[in-house]
Protein backbone atom coordinates (compact mmCIF):
# COMPACT_ATOMS: atom_id res chain seq x y z
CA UNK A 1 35.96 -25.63 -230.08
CA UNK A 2 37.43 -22.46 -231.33
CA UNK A 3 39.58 -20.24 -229.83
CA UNK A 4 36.55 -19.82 -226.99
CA UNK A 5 36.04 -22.19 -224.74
CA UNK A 6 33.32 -20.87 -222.70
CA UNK A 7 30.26 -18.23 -223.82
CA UNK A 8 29.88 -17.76 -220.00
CA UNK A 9 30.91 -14.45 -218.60
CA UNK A 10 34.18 -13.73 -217.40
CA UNK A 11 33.00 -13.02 -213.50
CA UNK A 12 30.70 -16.33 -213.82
CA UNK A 13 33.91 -18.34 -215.13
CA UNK A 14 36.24 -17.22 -212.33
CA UNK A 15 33.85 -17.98 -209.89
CA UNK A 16 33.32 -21.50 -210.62
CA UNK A 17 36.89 -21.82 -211.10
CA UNK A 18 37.52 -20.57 -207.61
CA UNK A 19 35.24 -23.32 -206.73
CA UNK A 20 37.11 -25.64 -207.74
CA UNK A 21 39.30 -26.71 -204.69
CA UNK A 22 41.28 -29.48 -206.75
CA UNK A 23 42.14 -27.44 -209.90
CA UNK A 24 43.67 -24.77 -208.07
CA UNK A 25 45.58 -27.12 -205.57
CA UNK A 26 46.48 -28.94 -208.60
CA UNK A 27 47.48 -25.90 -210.60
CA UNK A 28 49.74 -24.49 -207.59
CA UNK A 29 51.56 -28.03 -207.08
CA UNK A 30 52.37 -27.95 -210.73
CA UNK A 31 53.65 -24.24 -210.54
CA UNK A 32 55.65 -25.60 -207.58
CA UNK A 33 57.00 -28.16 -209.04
CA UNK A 34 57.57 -26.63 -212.47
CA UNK A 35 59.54 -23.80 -211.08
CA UNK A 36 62.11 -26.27 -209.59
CA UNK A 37 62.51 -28.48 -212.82
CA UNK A 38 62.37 -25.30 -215.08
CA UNK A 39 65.03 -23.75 -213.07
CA UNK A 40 67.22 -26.74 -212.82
CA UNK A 41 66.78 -27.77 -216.45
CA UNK A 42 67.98 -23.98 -217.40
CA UNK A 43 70.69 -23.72 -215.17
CA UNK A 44 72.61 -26.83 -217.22
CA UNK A 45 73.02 -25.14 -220.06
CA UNK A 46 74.76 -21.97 -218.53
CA UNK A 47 74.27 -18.39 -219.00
CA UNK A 48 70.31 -18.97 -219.58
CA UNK A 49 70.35 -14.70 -220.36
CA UNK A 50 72.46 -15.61 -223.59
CA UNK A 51 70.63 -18.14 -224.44
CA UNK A 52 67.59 -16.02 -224.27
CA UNK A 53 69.41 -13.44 -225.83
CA UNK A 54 69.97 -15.87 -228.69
CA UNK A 55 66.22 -17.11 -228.78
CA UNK A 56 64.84 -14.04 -228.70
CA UNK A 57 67.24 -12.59 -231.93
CA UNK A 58 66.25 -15.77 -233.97
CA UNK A 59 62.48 -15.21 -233.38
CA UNK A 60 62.81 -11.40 -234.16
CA UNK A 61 64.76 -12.36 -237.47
CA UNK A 62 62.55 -14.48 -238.76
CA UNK A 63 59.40 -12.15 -238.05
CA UNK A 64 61.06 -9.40 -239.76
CA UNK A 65 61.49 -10.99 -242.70
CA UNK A 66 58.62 -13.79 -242.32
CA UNK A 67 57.56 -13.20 -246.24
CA UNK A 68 60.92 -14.50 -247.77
CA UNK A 69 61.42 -17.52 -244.80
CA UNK A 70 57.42 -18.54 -245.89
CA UNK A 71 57.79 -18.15 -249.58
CA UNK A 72 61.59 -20.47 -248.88
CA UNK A 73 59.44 -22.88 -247.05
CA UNK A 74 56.84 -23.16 -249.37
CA UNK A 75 59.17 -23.70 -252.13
CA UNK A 76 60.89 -26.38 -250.46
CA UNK A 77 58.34 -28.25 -249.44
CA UNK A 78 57.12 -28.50 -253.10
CA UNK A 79 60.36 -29.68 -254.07
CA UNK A 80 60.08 -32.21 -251.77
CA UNK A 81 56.98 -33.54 -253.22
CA UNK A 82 54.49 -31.63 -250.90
CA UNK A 83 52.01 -29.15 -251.52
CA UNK A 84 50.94 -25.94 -249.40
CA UNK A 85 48.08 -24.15 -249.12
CA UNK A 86 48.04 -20.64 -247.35
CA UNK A 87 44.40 -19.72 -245.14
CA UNK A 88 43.86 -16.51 -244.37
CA UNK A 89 41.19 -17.10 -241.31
CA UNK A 90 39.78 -20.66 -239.06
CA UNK A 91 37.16 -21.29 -241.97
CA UNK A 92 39.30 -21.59 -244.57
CA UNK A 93 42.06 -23.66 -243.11
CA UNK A 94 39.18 -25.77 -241.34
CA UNK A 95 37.22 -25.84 -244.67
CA UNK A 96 40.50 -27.05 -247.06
CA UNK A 97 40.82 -29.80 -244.80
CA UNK A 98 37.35 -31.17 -244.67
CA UNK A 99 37.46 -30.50 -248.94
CA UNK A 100 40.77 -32.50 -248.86
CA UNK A 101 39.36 -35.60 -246.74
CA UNK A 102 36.35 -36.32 -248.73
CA UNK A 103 38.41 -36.07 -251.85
CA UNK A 104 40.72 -38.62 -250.00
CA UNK A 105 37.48 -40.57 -248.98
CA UNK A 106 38.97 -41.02 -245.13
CA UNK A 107 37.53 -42.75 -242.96
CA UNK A 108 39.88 -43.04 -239.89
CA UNK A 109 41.64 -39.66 -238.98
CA UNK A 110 44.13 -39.69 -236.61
CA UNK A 111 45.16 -36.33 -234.86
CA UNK A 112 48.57 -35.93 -232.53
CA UNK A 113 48.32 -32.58 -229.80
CA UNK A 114 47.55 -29.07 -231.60
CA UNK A 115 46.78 -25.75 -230.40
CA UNK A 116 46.27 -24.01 -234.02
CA UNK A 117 43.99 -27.31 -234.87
CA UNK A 118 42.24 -26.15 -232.05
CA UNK A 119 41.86 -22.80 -232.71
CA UNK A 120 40.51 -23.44 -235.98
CA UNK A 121 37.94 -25.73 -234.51
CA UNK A 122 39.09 -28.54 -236.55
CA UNK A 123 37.62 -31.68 -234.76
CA UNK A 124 34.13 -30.10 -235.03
CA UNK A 125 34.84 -29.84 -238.79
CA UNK A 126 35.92 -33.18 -239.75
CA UNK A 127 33.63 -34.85 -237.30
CA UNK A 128 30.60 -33.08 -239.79
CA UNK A 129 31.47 -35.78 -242.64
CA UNK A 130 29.33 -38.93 -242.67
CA UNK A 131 31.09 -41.99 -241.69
CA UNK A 132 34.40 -40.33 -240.27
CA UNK A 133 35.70 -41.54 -237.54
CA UNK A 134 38.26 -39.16 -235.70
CA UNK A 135 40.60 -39.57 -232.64
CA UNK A 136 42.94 -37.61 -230.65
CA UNK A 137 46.00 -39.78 -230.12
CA UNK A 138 47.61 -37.23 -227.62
CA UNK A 139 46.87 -38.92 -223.70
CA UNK A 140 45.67 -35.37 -222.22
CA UNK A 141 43.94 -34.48 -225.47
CA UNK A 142 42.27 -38.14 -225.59
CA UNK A 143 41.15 -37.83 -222.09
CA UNK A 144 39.29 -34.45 -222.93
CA UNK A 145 37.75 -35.94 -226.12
CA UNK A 146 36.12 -38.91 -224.18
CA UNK A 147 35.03 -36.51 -221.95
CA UNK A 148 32.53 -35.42 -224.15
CA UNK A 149 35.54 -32.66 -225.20
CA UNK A 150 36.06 -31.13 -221.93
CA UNK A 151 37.87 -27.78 -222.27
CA UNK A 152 41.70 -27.71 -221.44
CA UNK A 153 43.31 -25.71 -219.04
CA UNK A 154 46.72 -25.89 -219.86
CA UNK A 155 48.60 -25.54 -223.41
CA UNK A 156 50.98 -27.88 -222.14
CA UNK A 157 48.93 -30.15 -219.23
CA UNK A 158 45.32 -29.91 -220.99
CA UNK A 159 44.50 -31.93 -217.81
CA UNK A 160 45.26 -30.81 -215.32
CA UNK A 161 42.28 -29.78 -213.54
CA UNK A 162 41.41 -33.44 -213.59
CA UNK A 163 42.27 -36.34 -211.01
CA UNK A 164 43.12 -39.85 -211.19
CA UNK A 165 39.28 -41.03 -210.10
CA UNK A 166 37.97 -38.69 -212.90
CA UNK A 167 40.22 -39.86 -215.34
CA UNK A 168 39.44 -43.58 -214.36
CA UNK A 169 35.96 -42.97 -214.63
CA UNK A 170 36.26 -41.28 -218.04
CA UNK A 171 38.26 -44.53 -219.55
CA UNK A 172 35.69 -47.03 -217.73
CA UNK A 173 33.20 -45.54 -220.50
CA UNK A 174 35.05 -47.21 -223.12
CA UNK A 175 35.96 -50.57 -221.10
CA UNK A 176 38.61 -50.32 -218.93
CA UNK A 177 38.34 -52.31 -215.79
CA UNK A 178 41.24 -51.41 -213.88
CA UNK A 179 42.12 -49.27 -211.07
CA UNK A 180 43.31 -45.84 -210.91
CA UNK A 181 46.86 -46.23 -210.80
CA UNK A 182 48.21 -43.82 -213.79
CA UNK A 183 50.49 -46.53 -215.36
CA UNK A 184 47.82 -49.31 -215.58
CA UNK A 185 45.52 -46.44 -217.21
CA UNK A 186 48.30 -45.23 -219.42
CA UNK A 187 48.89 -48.70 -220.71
CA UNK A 188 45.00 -49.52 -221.64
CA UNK A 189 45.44 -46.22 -223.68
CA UNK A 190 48.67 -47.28 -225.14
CA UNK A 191 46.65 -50.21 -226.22
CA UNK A 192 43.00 -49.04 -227.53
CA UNK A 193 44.62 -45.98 -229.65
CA UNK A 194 47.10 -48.64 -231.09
CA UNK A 195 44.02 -49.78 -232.97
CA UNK A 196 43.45 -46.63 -234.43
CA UNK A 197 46.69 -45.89 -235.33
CA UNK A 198 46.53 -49.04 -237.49
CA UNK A 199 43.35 -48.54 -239.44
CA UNK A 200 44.56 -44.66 -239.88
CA UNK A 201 44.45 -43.22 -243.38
CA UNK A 202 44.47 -39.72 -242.57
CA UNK A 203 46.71 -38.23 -240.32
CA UNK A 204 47.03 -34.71 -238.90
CA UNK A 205 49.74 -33.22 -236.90
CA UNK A 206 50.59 -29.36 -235.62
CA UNK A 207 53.91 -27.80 -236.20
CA UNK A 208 56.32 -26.45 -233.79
CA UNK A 209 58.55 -25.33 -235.66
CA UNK A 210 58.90 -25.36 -239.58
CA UNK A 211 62.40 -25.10 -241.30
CA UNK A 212 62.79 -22.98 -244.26
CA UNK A 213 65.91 -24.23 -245.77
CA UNK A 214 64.80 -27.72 -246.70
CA UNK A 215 61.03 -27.74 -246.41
CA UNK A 216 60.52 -29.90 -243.17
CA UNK A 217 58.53 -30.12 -239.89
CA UNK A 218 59.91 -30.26 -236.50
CA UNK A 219 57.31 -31.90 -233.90
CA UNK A 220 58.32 -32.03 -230.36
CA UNK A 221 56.73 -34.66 -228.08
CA UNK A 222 56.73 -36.76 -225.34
CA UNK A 223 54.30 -39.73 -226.07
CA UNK A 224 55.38 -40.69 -230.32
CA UNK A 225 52.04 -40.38 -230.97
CA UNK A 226 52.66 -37.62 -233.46
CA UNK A 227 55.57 -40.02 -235.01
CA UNK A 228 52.55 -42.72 -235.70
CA UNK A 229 50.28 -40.42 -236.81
CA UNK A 230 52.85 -39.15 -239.59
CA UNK A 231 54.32 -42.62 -240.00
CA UNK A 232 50.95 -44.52 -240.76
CA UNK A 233 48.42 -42.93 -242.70
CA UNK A 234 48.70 -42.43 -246.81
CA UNK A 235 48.17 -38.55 -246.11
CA UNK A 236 49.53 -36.17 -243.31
CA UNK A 237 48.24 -32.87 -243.29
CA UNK A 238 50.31 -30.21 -241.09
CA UNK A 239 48.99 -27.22 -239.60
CA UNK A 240 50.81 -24.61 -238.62
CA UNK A 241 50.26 -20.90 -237.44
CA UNK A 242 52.49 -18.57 -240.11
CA UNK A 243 54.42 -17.66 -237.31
CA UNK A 244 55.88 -20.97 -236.14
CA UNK A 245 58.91 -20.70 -238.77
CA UNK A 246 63.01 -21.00 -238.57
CA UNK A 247 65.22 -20.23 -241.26
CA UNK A 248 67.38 -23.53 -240.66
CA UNK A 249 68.21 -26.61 -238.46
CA UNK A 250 70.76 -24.55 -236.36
CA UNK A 251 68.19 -22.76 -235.36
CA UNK A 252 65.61 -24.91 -234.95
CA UNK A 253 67.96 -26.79 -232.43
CA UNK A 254 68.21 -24.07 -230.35
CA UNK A 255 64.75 -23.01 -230.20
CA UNK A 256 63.79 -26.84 -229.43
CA UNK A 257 66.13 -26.82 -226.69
CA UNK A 258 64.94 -23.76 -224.87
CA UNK A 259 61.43 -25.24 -225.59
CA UNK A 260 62.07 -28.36 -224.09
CA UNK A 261 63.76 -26.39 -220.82
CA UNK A 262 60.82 -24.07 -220.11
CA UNK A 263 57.52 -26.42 -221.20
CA UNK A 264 58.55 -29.09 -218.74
CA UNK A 265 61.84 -28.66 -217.66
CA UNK A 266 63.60 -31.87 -219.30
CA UNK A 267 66.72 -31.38 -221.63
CA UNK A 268 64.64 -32.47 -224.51
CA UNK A 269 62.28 -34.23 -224.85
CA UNK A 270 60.87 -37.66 -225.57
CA UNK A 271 60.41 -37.35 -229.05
CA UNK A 272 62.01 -34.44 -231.33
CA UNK A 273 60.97 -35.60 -235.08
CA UNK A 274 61.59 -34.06 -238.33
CA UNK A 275 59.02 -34.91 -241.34
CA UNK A 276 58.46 -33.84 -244.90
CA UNK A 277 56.75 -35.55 -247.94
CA UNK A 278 58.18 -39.47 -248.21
CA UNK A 279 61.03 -39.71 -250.16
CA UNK A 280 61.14 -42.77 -253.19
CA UNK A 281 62.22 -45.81 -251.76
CA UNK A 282 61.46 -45.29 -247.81
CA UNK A 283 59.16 -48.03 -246.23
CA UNK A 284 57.01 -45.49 -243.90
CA UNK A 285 55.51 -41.79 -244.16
CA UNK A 286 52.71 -40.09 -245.94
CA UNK A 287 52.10 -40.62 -249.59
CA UNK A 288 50.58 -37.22 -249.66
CA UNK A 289 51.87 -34.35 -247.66
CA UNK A 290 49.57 -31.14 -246.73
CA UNK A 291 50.95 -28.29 -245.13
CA UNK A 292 48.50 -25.63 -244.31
CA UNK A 293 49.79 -22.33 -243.14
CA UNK A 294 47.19 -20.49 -241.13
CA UNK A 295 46.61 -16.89 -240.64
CA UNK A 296 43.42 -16.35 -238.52
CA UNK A 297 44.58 -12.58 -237.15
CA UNK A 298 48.31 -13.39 -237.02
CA UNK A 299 49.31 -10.92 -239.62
CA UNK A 300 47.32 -8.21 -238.19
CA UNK A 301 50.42 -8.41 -235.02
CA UNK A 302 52.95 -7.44 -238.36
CA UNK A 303 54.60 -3.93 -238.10
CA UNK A 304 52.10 -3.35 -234.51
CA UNK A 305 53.06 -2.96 -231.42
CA UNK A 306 52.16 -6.16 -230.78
CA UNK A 307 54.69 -8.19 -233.10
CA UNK A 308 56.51 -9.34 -230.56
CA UNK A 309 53.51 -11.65 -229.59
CA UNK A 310 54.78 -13.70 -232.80
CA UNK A 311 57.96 -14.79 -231.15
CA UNK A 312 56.09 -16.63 -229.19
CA UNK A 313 56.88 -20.81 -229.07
CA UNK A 314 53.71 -21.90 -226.86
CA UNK A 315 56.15 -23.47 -223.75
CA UNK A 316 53.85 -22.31 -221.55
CA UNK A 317 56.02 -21.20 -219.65
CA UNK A 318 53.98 -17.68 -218.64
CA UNK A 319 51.63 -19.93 -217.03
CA UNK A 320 53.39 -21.79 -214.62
CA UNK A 321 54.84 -18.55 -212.91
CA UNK A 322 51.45 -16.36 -213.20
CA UNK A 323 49.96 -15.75 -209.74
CA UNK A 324 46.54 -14.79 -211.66
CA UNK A 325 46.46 -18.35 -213.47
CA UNK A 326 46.90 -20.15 -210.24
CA UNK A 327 44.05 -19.01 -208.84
CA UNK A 328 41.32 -19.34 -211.86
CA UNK A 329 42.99 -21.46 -213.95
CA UNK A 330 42.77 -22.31 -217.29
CA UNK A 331 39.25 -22.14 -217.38
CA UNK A 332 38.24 -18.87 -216.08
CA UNK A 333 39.82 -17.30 -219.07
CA UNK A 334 37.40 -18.86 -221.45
CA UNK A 335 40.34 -19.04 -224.38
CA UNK A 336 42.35 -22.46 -225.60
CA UNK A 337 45.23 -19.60 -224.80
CA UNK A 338 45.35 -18.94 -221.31
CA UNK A 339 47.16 -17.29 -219.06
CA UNK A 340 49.69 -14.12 -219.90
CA UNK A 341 50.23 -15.25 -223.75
CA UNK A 342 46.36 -15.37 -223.84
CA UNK A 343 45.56 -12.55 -222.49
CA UNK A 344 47.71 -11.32 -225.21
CA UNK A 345 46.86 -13.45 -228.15
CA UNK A 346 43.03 -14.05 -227.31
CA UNK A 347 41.74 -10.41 -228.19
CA UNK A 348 44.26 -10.02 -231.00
CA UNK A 349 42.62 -13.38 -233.07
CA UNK A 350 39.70 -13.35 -231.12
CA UNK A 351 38.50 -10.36 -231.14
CA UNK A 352 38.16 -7.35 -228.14
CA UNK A 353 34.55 -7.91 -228.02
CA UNK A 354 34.62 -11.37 -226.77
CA UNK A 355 38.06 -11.10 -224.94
CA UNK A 356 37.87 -7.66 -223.36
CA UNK A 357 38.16 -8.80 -219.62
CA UNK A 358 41.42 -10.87 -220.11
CA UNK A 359 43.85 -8.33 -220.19
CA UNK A 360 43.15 -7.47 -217.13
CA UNK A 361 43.53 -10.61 -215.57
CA UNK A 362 46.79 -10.02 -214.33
CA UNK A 363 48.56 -7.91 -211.58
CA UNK A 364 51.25 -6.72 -213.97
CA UNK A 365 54.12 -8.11 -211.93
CA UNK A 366 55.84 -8.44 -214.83
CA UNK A 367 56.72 -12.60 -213.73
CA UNK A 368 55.76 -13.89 -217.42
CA UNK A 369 58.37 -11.41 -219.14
CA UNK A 370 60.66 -12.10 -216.87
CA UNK A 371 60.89 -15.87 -217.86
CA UNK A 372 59.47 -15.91 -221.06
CA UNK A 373 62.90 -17.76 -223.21
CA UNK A 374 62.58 -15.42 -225.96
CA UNK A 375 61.88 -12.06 -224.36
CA UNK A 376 58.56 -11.33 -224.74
CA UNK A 377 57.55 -8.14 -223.26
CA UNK A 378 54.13 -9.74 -222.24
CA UNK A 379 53.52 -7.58 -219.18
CA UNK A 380 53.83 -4.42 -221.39
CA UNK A 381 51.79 -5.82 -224.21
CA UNK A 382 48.67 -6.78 -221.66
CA UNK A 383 49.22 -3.09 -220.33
CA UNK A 384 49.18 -1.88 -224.61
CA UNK A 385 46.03 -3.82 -224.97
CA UNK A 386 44.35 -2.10 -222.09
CA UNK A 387 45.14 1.44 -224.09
CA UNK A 388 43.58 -0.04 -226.62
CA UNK A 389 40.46 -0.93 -225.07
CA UNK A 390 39.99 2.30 -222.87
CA UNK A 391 41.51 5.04 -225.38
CA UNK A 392 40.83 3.81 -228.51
CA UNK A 393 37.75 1.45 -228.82
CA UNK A 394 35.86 2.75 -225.28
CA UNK A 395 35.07 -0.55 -224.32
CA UNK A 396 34.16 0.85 -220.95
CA UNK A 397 30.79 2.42 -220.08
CA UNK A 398 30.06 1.37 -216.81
CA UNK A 399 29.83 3.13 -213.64
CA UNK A 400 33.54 2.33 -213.08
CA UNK A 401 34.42 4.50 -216.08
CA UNK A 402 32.45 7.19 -214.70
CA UNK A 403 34.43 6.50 -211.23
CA UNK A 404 37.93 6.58 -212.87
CA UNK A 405 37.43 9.92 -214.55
CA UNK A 406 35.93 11.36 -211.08
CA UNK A 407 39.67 10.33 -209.92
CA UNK A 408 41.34 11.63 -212.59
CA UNK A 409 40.03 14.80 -211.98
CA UNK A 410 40.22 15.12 -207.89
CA UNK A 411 43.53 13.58 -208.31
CA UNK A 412 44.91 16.18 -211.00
CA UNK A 413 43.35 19.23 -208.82
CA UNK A 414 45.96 19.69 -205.69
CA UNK A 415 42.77 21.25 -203.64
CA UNK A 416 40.56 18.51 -204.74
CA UNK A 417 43.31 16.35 -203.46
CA UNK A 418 44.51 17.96 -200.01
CA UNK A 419 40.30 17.45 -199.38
CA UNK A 420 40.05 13.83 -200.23
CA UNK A 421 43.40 13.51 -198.21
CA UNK A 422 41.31 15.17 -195.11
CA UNK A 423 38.51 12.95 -195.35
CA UNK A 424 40.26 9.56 -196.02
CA UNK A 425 40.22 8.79 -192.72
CA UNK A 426 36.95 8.97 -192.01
CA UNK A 427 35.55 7.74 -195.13
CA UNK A 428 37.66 4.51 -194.51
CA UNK A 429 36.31 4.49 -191.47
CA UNK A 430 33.12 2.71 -192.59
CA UNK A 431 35.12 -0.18 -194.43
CA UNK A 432 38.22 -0.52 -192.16
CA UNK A 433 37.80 -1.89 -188.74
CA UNK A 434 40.62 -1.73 -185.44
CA UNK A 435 41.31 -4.53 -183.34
CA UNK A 436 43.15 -2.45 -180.70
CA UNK A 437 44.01 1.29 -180.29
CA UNK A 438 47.62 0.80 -182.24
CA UNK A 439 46.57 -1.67 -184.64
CA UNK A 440 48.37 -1.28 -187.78
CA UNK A 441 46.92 -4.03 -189.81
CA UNK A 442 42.88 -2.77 -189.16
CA UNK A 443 41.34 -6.00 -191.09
CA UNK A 444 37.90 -7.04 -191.65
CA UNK A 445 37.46 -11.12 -190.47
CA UNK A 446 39.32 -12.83 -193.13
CA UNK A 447 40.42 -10.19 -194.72
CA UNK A 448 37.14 -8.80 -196.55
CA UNK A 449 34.94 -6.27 -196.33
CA UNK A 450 31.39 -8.47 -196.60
CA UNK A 451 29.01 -5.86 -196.31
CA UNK A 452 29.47 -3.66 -198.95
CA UNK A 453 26.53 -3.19 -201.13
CA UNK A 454 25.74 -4.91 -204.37
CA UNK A 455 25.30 -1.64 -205.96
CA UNK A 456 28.79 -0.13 -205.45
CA UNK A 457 30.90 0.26 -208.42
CA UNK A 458 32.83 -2.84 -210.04
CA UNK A 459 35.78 -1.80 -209.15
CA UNK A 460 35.02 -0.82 -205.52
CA UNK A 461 34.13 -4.64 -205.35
CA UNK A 462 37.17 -5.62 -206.54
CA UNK A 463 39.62 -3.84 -204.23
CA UNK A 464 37.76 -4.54 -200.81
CA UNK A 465 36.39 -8.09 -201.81
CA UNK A 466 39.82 -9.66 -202.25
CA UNK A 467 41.89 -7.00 -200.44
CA UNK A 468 42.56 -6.01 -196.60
CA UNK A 469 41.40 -2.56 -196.62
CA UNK A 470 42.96 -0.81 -193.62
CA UNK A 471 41.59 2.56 -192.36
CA UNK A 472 43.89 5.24 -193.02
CA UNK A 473 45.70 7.75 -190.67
CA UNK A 474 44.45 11.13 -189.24
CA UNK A 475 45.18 13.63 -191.40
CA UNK A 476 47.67 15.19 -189.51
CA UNK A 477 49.23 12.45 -189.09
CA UNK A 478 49.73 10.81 -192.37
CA UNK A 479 52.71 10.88 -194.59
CA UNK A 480 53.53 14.09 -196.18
CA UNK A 481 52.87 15.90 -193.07
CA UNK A 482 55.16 13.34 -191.25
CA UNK A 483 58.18 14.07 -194.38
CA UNK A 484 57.17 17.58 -194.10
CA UNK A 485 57.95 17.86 -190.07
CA UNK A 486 60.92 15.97 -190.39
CA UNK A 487 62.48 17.74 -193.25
CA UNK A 488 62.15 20.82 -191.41
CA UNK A 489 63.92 19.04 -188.04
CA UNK A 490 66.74 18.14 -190.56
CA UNK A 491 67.38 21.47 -192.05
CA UNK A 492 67.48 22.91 -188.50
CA UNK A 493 70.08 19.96 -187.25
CA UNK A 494 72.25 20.97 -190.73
CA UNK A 495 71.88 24.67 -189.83
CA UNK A 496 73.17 24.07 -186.10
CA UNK A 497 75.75 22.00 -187.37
């Protein structure tokens, strides 16, 4: 898959994901619902602002000095009978891989839930070898791969844009007879991957985070599936974004509690498993142990105003509060990163080319920094990239461009402004419409202005489309003549008094 998901454009995407009634009900009940457990799950461990505090100063460490804590890492993992290899981009770390299960002649991969994995379009790789059978073990990430891959639309809830008479339909492909009821499905699952977990001989895994001191892997999940997949087969490859790094266990139990808190609001959860090569004597884990490391862009964020983007721990947590996300979902942004981290992360790997609309999916209300657990400033960074994009690449030669700079300029000349001021009024006058004589709201039927014609600029469209556009006061009646009038009544009552 890539880090795209969709090669539709970004107005066609959002379109069909306002179309889709259940998705966005769905996506709003989980917000809901999130918000309570998230809050709840926070509130336990007191002062949540230290503990961000303390989250935030760990990640920043290790980024600052992410050369040493990789090169510790890598070291340690070698002494523990493991071997690393570093990619610098998706075709590399995809292309290793493939090289490293032919030479292991596999023939059953098994794969637990990864974004990076996904980003590197591994599936799609492996799946090109002649007689290799690969499955996702993960139950959202299984769902989407019997759905002839469907495309996620949550880093944490891949599924969520599906119901239970989709899903049912989806495992009735590969012979389940059942009903709908989740647990019944859940257990036929349980029960057909089981097989595959026992004819594995090649297992693959992401990383949350990995621990520099003594060369291990710290997975957290909620199913075990990642605890078979590294338990089972003779080799276990690990990829992991060069990011997702912690100089010790101290702090990797911190970061895996505020993790746990803000992906789904549990204390921890199910599963939090450590793994490195198999020591001499133990009865289960890998004979051979892979780490990859992948670059793919990250290293560009180094020493830019967008390192802070590398603190990031994927709880999704941006999502469930961003009023943007619950309307397209994680569709419409046509990224495996959605939401306020992708809209930040997408162009940076991705590229501003094929990314360029998402950082302006959002309303800048600032919601995402506000409970992101280890301070990202992801508000600000969206606003950064849309610097970028205007000042420094010109990404934008459409009318709207041309309709901006008109502003600039009638809004930087005080008589060009005082004139526009004069003829608000009646230039709204066409788009706004009264009810009654002291109406103050002036709305269009259901809020929108349907007439307005195809040819108007973009962002015309997207003001009055979406927006009540009311019709604005008489001239001499509108603010600054109202402060003016009453500023001079107030002098005059201080001058009398």
């Amino acid at each position: 898959m890539g880090i795209a998901t969709s090669n539709k454009p970004f107005d066609e995407r959002v379109k069909e994901a306002e179309a889709d009634n259940f998705m966005r009900a769905s996506v709003a009940k989980s917000q809901d619902a999130q918000f309570d457990k998230r809050t709840a799950a926070r509130r336990e461990l007191g002062n949540w602002e230290g503990w961000r505090d303390l989250s935030a100063q760990i990640r920043q460490h290790t980024i600052k000095y992410l050369p040493d804590y990789l090169e510790e890492f890598s070291d340690n993992v070698k002494k523990n009978g493991g071997h690393v290899f570093f990619a610098k981009d998706d075709k590399e770390a995809s292309g290793f891989i493939k090289e490293l299960a032919i030479k292991k002649h596999a023939k059953n991969v098994v794969k637990s839930k990864s974004m990076v994995t996904t980003e590197i379009d591994l599936d799609k790789t492996l799946l090109s070898i002649p007689g290799l059978a690969l499955m996702e073990t993960d139950l959202a990430e299984f769902i989407l791969q019997e759905d002839n891959w469907d495309e996620p639309t949550h880093i944490v809830f891949p599924t969520l844009h599906k119901n239970r008479d989709q899903i049912q339909k989806v495992f009735q492909k590969i012979g389940y007879t059942g009903d709908n009821v989740p647990e019944h499905m859940a257990k036929f699952v349980r029960q057909y991957l089981r097989n595959y977990f026992m004819k594995a001989d090649f297992g693959i895994t992401g990383c949350n985070f990995a621990v520099a001191n003594n060369g291990m892997i710290n997975l957290v999940t909620n199913e075990g599936n990642a605890d078979l997949t590294m338990a089972i087969p003779k080799t276990q490859v690990v990829v992991m974004g060069m990011e997702r790094i912690v100089p010790s266990l101290k702090e990797a139990e911190t970061l895996d509690n505020i993790l746990s808190r803000s992906a789904v609001g549990q204390k921890l959860t199910s599963y939090c498993s450590f793994s490195s090569a198999k020591k001499v004597g133990e009865a289960d884990g890998p004979d051979d142990f892979y780490v990859v490391i992948v670059d793919n862009g990250r290293s560009k964020m180094l020493n830019s105003e967008f390192e802070p983007m590398l603190q990031c721990i994927r709880c999704g947590s941006c999502l469930n509060v961003c009023p943007v996300y619950r309307q397209i979902g994680g569709k419409g942004y046509g990224s495996i990163y959605p939401g306020p981290m992708g809209d930040v992360l997408s162009p940076i790997l991705g590229g501003y080319q094929q990314f360029r609309d998402l950082p302006y999916a959002c309303s800048l209300c600032a919601a995402c920094t506000e409970t992101c657990p280890v301070k990202i400033p992801l508000h600000d960074l969206i606003r950064k990239h849309r610097y970028v994009e205007m000042d420094q690449l010109h990404l934008d030669h459409s009318m709207t461009n041309a309709l901006l700079k008109t502003v600039g300029k009638g809004t930087a000349s005080p008589a060009l402004f005082a004139d526009a001021m004069r003829g608000a009024h009646i230039g709204l006058k066409t788009f706004g419409k009264k009810t009654t004589e002291k109406d103050i709201k002036n709305l269009f039927p259901e809020g929108k202005v349907n007439h307005l014609p195809a040819i108007a600029p973009k962002l015309v469209h997207g003001w009055v489309d979406v927006r009540d556009l009311a019709v604005a006061p008489k001239y001499r009646e509108n603010f600054r003549h109202w402060y003016k009038k009453n500023q001079q009544l107030t002098e005059e009552e201080q001058k009398n008094d």
